[in-house]
C-alpha atoms as a PDB file:
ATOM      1  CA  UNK A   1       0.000   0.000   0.000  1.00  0.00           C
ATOM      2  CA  UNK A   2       1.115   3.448  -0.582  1.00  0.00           C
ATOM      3  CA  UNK A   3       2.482   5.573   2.467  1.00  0.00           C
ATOM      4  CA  UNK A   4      -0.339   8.967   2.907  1.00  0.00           C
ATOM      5  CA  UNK A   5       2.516  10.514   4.403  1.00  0.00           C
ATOM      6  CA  UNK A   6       4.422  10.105   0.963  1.00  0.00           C
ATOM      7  CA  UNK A   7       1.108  11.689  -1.047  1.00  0.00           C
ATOM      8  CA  UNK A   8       0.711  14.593   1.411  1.00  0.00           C
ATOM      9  CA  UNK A   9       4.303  15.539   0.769  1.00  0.00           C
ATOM     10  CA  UNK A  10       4.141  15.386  -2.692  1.00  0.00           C
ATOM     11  CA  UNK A  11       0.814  17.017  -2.897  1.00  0.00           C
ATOM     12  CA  UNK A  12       2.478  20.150  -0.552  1.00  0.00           C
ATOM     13  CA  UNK A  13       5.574  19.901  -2.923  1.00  0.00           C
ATOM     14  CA  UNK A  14       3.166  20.528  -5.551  1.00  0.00           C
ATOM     15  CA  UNK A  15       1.103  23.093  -4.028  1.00  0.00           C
ATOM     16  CA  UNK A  16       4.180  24.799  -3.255  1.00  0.00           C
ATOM     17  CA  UNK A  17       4.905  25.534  -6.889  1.00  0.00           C
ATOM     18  CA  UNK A  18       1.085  27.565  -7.028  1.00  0.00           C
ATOM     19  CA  UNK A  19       1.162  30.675  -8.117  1.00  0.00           C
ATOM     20  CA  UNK A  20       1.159  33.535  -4.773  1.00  0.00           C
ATOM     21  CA  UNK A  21      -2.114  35.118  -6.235  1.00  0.00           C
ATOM     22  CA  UNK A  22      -3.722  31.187  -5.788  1.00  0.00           C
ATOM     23  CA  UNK A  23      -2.617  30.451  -2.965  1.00  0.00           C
ATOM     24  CA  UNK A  24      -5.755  31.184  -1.158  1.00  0.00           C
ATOM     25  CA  UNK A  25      -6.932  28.169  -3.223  1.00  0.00           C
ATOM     26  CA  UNK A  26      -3.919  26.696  -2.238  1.00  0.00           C
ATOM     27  CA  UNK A  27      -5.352  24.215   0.759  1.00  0.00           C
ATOM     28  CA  UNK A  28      -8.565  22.293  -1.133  1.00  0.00           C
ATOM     29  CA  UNK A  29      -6.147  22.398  -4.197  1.00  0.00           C
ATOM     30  CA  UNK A  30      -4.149  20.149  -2.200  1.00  0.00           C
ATOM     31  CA  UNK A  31      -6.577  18.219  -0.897  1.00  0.00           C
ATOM     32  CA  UNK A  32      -7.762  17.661  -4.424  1.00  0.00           C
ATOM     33  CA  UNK A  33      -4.248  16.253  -5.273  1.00  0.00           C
ATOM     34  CA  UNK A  34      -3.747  14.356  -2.655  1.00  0.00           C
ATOM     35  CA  UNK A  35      -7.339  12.420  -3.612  1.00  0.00           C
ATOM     36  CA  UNK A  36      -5.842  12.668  -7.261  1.00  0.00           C
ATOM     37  CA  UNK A  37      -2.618  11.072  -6.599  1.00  0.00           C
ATOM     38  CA  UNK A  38      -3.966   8.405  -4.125  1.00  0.00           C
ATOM     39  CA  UNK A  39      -6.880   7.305  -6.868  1.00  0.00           C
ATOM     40  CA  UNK A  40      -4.120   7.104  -9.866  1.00  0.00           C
ATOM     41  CA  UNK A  41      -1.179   4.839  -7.729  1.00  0.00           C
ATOM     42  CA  UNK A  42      -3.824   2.430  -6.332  1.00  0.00           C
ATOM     43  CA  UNK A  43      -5.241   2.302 -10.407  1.00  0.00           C
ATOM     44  CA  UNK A  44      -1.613   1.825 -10.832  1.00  0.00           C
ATOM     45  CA  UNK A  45      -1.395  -1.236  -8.409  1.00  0.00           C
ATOM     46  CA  UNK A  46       1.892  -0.092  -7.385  1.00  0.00           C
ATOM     47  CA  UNK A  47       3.402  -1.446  -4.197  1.00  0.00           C
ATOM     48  CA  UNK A  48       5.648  -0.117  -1.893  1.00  0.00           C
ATOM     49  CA  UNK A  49       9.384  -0.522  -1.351  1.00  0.00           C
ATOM     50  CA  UNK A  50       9.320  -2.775   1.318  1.00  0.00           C
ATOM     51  CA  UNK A  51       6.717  -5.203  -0.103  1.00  0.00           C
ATOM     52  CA  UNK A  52       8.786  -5.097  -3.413  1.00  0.00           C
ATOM     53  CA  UNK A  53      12.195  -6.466  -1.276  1.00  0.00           C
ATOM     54  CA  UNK A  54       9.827  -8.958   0.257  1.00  0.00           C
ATOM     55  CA  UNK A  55       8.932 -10.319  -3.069  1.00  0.00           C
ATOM     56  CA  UNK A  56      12.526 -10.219  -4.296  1.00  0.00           C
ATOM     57  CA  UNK A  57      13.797 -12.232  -0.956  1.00  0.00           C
ATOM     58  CA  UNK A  58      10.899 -14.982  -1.968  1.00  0.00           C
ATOM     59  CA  UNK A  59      11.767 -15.072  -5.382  1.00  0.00           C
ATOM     60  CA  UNK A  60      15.824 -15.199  -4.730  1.00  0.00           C
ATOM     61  CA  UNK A  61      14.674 -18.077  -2.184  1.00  0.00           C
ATOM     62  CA  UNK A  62      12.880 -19.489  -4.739  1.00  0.00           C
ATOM     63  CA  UNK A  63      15.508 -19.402  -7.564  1.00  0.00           C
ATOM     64  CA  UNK A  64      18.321 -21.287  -5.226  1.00  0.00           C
ATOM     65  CA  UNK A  65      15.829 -23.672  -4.259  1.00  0.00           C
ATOM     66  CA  UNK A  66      15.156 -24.481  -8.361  1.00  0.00           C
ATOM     67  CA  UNK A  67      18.839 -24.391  -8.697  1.00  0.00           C
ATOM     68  CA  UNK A  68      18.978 -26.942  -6.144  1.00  0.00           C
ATOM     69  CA  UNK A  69      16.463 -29.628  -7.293  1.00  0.00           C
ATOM     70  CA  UNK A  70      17.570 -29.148 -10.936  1.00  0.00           C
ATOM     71  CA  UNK A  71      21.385 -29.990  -9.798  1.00  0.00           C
ATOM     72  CA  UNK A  72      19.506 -33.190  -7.752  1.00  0.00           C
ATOM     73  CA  UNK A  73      18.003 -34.270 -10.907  1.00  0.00           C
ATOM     74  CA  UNK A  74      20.994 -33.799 -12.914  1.00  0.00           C
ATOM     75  CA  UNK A  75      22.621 -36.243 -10.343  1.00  0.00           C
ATOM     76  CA  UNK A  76      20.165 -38.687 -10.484  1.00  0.00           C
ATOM     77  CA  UNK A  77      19.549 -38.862 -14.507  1.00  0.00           C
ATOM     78  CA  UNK A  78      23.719 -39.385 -14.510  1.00  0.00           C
ATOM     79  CA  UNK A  79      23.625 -42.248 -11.763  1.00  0.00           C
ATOM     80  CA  UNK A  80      20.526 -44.058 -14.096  1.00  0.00           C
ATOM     81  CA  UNK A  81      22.872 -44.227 -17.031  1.00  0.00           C
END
């Protein structure tokens, strides 16, 4: 899931580059990006740092694992000969 924290700063980064005549505007047009910028990542699907290096671990895991039975195999088929 996407940090709020990370969307309010952006949004405030944003807001920070309105105009000084708008800026009276400036605090529901950052609301309004913050509800922008949360609907577009989660129609994005993206996924956080940490649960990305979660999903690499498993799939490293996974890999040496693989690597492992297909060396086992490899035995096996040469000892059937």
């Amino acid at each position: 899931m996407i940090n709020p924290s990370k969307i309010e700063e952006i949004a405030k980064q944003i807001n920070g580059l309105v105009p000084p005549g708008l800026k009276a505007v400036g605090d529901e047009f950052e609301s309004k990006v913050k509800q922008v910028l949360q609907a577009q990542l989660n129609r994005m699907d993206v996924v956080n740092r940490e649960d990305f290096d979660v999903q690499t671990q498993v799939l490293q895991r996974t890999r040496e694992k693989l690597q492992a039975l297909e060396e086992k195999v490899a035995a096996l088929e040469e000892k059937s000969k």
